[in-house]
N, C-alpha and C. Protein backbone atom coordinates (compact mmCIF):
# COMPACT_ATOMS: atom_id res chain seq x y z
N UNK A 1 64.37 47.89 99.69
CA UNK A 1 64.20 48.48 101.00
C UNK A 1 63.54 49.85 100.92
N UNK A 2 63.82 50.45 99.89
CA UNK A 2 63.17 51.75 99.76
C UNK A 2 61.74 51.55 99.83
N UNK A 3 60.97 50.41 99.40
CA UNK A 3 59.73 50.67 99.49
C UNK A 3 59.32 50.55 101.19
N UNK A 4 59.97 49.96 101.95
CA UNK A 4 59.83 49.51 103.42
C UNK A 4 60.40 50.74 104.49
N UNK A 5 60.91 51.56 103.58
CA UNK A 5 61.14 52.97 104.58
C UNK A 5 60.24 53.65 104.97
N UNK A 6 59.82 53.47 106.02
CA UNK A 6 58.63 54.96 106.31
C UNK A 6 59.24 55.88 105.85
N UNK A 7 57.84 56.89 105.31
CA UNK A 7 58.15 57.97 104.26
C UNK A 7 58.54 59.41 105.56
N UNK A 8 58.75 58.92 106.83
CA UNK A 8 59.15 60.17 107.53
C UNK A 8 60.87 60.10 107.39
N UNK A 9 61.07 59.46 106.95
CA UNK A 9 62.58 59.16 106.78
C UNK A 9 63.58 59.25 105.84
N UNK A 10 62.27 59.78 104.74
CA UNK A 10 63.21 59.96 103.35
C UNK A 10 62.92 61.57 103.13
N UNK A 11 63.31 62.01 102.32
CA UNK A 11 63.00 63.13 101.90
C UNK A 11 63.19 62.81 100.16
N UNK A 12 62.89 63.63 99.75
CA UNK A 12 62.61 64.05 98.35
C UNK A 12 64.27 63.65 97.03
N UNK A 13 65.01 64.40 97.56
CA UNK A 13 66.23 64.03 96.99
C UNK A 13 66.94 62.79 96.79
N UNK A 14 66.94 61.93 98.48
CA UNK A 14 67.36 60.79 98.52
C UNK A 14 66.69 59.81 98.19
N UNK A 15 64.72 60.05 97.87
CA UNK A 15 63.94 58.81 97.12
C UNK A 15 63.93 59.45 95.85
N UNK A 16 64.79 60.23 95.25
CA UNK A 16 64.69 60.80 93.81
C UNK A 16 66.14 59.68 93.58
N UNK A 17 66.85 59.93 94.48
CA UNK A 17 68.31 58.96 93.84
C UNK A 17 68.28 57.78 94.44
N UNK A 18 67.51 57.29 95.09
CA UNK A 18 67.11 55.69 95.24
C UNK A 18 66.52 55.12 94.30
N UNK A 19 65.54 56.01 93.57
CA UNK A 19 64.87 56.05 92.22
C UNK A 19 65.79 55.67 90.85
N UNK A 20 66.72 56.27 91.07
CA UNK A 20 67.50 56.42 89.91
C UNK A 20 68.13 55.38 90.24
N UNK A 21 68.52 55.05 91.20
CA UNK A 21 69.82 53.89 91.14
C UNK A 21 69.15 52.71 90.54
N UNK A 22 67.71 52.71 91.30
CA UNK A 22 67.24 51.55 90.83
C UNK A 22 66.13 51.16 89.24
N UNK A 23 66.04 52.30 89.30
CA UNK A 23 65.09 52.43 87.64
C UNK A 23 65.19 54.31 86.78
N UNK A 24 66.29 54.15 86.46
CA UNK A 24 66.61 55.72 86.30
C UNK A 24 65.23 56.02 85.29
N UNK A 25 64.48 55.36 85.12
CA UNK A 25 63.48 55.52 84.04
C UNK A 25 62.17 55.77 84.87
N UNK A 26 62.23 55.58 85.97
CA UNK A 26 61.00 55.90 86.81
C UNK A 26 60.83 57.33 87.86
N UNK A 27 62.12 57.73 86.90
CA UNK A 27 62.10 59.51 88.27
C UNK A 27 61.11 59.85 87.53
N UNK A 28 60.33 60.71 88.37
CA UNK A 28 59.55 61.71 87.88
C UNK A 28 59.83 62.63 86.90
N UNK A 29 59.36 63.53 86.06
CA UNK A 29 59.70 64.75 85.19
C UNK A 29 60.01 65.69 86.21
N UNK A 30 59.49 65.92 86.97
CA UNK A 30 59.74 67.29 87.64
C UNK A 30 60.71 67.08 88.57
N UNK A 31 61.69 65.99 88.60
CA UNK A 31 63.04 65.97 89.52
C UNK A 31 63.83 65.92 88.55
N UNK A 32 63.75 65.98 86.64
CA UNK A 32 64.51 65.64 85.92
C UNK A 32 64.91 67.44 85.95
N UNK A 33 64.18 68.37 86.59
CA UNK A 33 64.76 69.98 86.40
C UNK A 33 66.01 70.61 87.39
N UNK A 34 66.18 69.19 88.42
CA UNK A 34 67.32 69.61 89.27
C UNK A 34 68.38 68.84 88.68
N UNK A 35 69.43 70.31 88.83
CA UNK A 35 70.45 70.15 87.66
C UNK A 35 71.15 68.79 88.06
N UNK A 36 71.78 68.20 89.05
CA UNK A 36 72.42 67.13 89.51
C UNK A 36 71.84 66.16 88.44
N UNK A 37 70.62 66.20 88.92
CA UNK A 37 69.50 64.55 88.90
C UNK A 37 69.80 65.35 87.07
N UNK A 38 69.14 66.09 86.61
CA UNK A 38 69.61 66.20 84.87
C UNK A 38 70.82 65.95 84.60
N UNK A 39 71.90 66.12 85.19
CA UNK A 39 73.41 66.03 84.40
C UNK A 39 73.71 64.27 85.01
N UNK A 40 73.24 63.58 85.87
CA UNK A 40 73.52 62.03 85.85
C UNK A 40 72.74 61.52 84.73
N UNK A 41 71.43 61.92 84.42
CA UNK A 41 70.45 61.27 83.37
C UNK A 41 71.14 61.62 81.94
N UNK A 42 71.78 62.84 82.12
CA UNK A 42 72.71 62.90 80.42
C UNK A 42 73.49 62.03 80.77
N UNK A 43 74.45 61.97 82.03
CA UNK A 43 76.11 61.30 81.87
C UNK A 43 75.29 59.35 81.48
N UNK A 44 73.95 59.16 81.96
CA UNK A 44 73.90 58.04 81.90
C UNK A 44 73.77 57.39 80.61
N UNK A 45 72.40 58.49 79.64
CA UNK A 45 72.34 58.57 78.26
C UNK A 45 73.30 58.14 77.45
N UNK A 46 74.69 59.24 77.65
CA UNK A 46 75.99 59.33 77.16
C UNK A 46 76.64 57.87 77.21
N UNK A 47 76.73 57.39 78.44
CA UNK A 47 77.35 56.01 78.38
C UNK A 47 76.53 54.67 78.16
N UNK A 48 75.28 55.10 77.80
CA UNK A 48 74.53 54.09 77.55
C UNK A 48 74.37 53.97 75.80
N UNK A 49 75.01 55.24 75.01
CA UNK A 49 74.68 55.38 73.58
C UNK A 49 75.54 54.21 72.79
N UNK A 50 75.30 54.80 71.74
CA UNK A 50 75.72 54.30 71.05
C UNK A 50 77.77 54.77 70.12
N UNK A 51 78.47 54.03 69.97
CA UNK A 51 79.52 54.74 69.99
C UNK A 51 80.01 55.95 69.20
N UNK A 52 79.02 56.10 68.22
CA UNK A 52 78.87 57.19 67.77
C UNK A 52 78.02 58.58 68.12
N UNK A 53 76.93 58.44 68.81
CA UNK A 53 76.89 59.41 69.63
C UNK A 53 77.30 59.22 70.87
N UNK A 54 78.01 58.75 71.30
CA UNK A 54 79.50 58.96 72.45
C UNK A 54 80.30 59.53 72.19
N UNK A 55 80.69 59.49 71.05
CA UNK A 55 81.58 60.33 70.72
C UNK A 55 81.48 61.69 70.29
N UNK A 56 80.39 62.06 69.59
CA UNK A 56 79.60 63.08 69.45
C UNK A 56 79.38 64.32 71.00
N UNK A 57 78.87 63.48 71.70
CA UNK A 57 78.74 63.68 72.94
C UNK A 57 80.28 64.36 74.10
N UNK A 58 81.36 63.02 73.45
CA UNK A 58 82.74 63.45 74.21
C UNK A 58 83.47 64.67 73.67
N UNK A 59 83.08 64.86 72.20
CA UNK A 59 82.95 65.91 71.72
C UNK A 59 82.90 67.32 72.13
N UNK A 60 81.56 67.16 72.06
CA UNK A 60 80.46 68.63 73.13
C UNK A 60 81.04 68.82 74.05
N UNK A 61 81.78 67.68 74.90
CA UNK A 61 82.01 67.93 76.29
C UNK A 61 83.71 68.65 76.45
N UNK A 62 84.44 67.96 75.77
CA UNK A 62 85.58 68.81 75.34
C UNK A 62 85.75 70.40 75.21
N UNK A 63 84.58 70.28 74.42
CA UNK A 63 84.94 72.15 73.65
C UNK A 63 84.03 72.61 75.01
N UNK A 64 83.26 72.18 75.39
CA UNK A 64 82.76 73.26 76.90
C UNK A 64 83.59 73.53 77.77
N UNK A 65 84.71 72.29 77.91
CA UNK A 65 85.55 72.21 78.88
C UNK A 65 86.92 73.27 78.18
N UNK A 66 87.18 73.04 77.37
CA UNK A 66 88.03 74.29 76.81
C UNK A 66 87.47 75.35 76.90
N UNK A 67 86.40 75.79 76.30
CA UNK A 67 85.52 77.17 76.69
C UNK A 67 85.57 77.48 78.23
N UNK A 68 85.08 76.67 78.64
CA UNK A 68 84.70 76.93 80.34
C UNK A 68 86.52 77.61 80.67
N UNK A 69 87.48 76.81 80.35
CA UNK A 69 88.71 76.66 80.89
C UNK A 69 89.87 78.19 80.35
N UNK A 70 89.56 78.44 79.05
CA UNK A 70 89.35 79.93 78.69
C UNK A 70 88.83 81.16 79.19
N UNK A 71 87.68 80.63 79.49
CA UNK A 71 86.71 81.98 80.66
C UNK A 71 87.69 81.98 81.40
N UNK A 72 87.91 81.22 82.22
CA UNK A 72 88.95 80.95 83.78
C UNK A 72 89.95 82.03 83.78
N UNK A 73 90.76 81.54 82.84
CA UNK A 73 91.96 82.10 82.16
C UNK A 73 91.36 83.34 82.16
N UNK A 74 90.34 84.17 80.97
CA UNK A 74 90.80 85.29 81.17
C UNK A 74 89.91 86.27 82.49
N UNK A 75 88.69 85.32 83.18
CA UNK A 75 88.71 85.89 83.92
C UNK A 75 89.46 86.26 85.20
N UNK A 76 90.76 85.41 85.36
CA UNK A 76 91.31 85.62 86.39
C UNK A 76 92.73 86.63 85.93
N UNK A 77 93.02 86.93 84.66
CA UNK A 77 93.42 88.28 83.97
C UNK A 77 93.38 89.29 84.28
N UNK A 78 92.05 89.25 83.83
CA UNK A 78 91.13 90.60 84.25
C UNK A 78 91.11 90.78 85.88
N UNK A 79 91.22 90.05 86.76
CA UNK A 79 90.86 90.25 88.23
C UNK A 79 92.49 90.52 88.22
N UNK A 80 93.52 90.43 87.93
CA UNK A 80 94.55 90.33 87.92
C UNK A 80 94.91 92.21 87.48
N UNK A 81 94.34 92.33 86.48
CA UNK A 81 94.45 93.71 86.05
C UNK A 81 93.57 95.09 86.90
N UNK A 82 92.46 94.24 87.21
CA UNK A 82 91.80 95.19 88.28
C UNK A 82 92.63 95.51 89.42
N UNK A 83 93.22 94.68 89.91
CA UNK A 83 94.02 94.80 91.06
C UNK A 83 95.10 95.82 90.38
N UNK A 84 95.77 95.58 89.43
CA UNK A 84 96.98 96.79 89.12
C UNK A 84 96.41 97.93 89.00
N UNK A 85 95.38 98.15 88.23
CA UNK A 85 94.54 98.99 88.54
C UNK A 85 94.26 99.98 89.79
N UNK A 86 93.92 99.50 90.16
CA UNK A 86 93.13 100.01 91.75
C UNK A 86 94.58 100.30 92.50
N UNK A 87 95.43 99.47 92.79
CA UNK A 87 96.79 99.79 93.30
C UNK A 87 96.91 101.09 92.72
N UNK A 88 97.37 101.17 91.69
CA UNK A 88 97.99 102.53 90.82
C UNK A 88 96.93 103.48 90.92
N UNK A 89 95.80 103.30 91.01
CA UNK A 89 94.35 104.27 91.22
C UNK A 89 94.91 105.14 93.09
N UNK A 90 95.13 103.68 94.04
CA UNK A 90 95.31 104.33 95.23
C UNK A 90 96.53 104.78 95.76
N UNK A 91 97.58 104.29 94.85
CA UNK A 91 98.80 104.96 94.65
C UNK A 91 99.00 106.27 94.62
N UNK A 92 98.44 107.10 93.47
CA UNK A 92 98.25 108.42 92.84
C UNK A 92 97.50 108.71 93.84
N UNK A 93 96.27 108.25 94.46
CA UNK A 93 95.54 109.27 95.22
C UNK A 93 95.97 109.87 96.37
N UNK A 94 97.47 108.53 96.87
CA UNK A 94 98.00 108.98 98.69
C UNK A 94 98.58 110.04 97.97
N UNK A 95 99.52 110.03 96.35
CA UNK A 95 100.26 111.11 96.26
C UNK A 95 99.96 111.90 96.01
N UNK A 96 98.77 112.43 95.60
CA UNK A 96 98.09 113.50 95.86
C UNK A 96 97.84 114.03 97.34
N UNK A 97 97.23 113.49 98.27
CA UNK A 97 97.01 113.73 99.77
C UNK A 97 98.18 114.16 99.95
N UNK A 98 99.41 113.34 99.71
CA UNK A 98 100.66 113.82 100.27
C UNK A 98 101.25 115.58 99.76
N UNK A 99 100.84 115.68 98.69
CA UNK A 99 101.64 116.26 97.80
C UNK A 99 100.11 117.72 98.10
N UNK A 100 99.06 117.55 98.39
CA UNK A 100 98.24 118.66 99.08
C UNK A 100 98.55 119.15 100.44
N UNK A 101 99.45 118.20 101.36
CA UNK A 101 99.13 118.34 102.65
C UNK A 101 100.62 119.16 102.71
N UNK A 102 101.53 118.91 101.70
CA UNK A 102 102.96 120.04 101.98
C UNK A 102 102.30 121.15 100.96
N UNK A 103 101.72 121.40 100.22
CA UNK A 103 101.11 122.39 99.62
C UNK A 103 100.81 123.45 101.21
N UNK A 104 99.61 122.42 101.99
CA UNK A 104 99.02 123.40 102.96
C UNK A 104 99.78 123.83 103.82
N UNK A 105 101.10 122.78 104.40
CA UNK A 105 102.02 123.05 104.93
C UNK A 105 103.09 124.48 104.93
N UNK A 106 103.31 124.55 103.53
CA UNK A 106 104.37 125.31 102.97
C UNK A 106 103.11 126.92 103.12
N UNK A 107 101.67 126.76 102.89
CA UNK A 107 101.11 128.09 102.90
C UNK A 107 100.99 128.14 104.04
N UNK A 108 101.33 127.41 105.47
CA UNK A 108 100.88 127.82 106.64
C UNK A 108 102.43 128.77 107.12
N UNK A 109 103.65 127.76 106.54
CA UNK A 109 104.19 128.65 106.79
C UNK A 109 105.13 129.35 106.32
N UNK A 110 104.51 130.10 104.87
CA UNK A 110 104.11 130.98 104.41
C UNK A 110 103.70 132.14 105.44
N UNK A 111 102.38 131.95 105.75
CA UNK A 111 101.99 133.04 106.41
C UNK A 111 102.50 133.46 107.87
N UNK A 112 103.33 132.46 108.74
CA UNK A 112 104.26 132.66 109.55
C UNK A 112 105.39 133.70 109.41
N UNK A 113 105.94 133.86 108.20
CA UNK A 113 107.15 134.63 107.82
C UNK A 113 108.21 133.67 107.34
N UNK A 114 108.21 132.12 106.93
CA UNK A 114 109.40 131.17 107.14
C UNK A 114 109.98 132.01 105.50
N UNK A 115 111.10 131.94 105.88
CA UNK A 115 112.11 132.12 104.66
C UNK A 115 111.54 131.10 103.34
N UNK A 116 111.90 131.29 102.45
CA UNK A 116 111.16 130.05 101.06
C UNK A 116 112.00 128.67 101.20
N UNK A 117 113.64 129.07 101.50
CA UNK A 117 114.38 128.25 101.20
C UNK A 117 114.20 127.31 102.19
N UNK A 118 113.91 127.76 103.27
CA UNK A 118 113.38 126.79 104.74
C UNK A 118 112.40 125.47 104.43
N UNK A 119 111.31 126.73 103.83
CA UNK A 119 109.90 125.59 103.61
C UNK A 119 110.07 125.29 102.65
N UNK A 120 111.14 125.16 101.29
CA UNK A 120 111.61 124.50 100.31
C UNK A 120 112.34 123.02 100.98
N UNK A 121 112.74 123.39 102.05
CA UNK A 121 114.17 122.32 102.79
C UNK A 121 112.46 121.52 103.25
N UNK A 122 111.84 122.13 104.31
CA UNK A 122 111.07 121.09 105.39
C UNK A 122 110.05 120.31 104.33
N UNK A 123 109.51 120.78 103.54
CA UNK A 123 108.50 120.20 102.50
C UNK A 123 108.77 119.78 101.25
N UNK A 124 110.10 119.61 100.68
CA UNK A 124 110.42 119.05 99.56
C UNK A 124 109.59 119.69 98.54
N UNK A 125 109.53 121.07 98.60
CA UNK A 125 108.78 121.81 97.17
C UNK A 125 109.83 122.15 96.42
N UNK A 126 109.70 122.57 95.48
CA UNK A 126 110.41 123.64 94.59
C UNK A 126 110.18 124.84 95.12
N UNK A 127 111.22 125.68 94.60
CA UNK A 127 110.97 127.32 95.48
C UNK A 127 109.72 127.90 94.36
N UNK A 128 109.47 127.54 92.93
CA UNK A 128 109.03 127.95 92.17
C UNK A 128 107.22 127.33 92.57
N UNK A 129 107.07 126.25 93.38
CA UNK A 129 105.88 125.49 93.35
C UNK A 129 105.41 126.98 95.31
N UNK A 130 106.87 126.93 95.58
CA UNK A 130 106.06 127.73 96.84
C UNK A 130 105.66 129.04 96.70
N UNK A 131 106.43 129.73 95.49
CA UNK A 131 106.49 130.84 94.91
C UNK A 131 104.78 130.92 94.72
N UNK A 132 104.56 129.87 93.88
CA UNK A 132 103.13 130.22 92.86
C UNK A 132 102.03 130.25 94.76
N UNK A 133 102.26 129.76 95.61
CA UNK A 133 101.65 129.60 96.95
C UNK A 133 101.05 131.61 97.41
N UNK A 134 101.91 132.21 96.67
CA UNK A 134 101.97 133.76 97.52
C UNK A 134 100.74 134.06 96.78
């Protein structure tokens, strides 16, 4: 039937795998560079070999699949550690903001006249951290 399709009806992909179904030996070279249409023409190779390079083959395919399955592993580690990371990065930074903003606090009032022990009580400083403020 493929030959009886008007060609406004097919496109490129689906007479590349009508191709294949029916003569995987008649695709063109230049549809053998899209990866799909290349990885059926290996898987077909593969099961068409011989049982020793099948096995050869189930081989190769194993250790990629462990490799591949390793990356996984430690890349999702690492995304795992970035995140503790960055937490503890934006952790320290609020406590800094926090820990500047009773700084400015304690020098505002400072310059009011507040007793130390006051703006020791309202801002959780040390009298010695408001001290170094004068």
């Amino acid at each position: 039937k493929l030959e009886a399709t008007p060609k406004r009806f097919l496109n490129d992909m689906f007479t590349v795998w009508m191709q294949f179904i029916r003569d995987p030996n008649s695709i063109p070279p230049e549809f053998l560079n899209i990866p799909e249409v290349k990885e059926a023409m290996e898987e077909l190779t593969h099961m068409s070999a011989d049982p020793e390079t099948r096995a050869e083959y189930d081989a190769r395919v194993r250790e990629m699949n462990r490799i591949y399955a390793g990356q996984t592993v430690k890349y999702k580690e690492g995304l795992e550690e970035g995140k503790k990371i960055g937490l503890e990065k934006g952790r320290a930074e609020e406590r800094a903001k926090a820990e500047a903003a009773k700084m400015e606090s304690a020098r505002k009032m400072l310059s009011k006249g507040l007793a130390i022990q006051d703006i020791a009580d309202f801002t959780g400083l040390s009298i010695a951290e408001i001290d170094a403020l004068k």
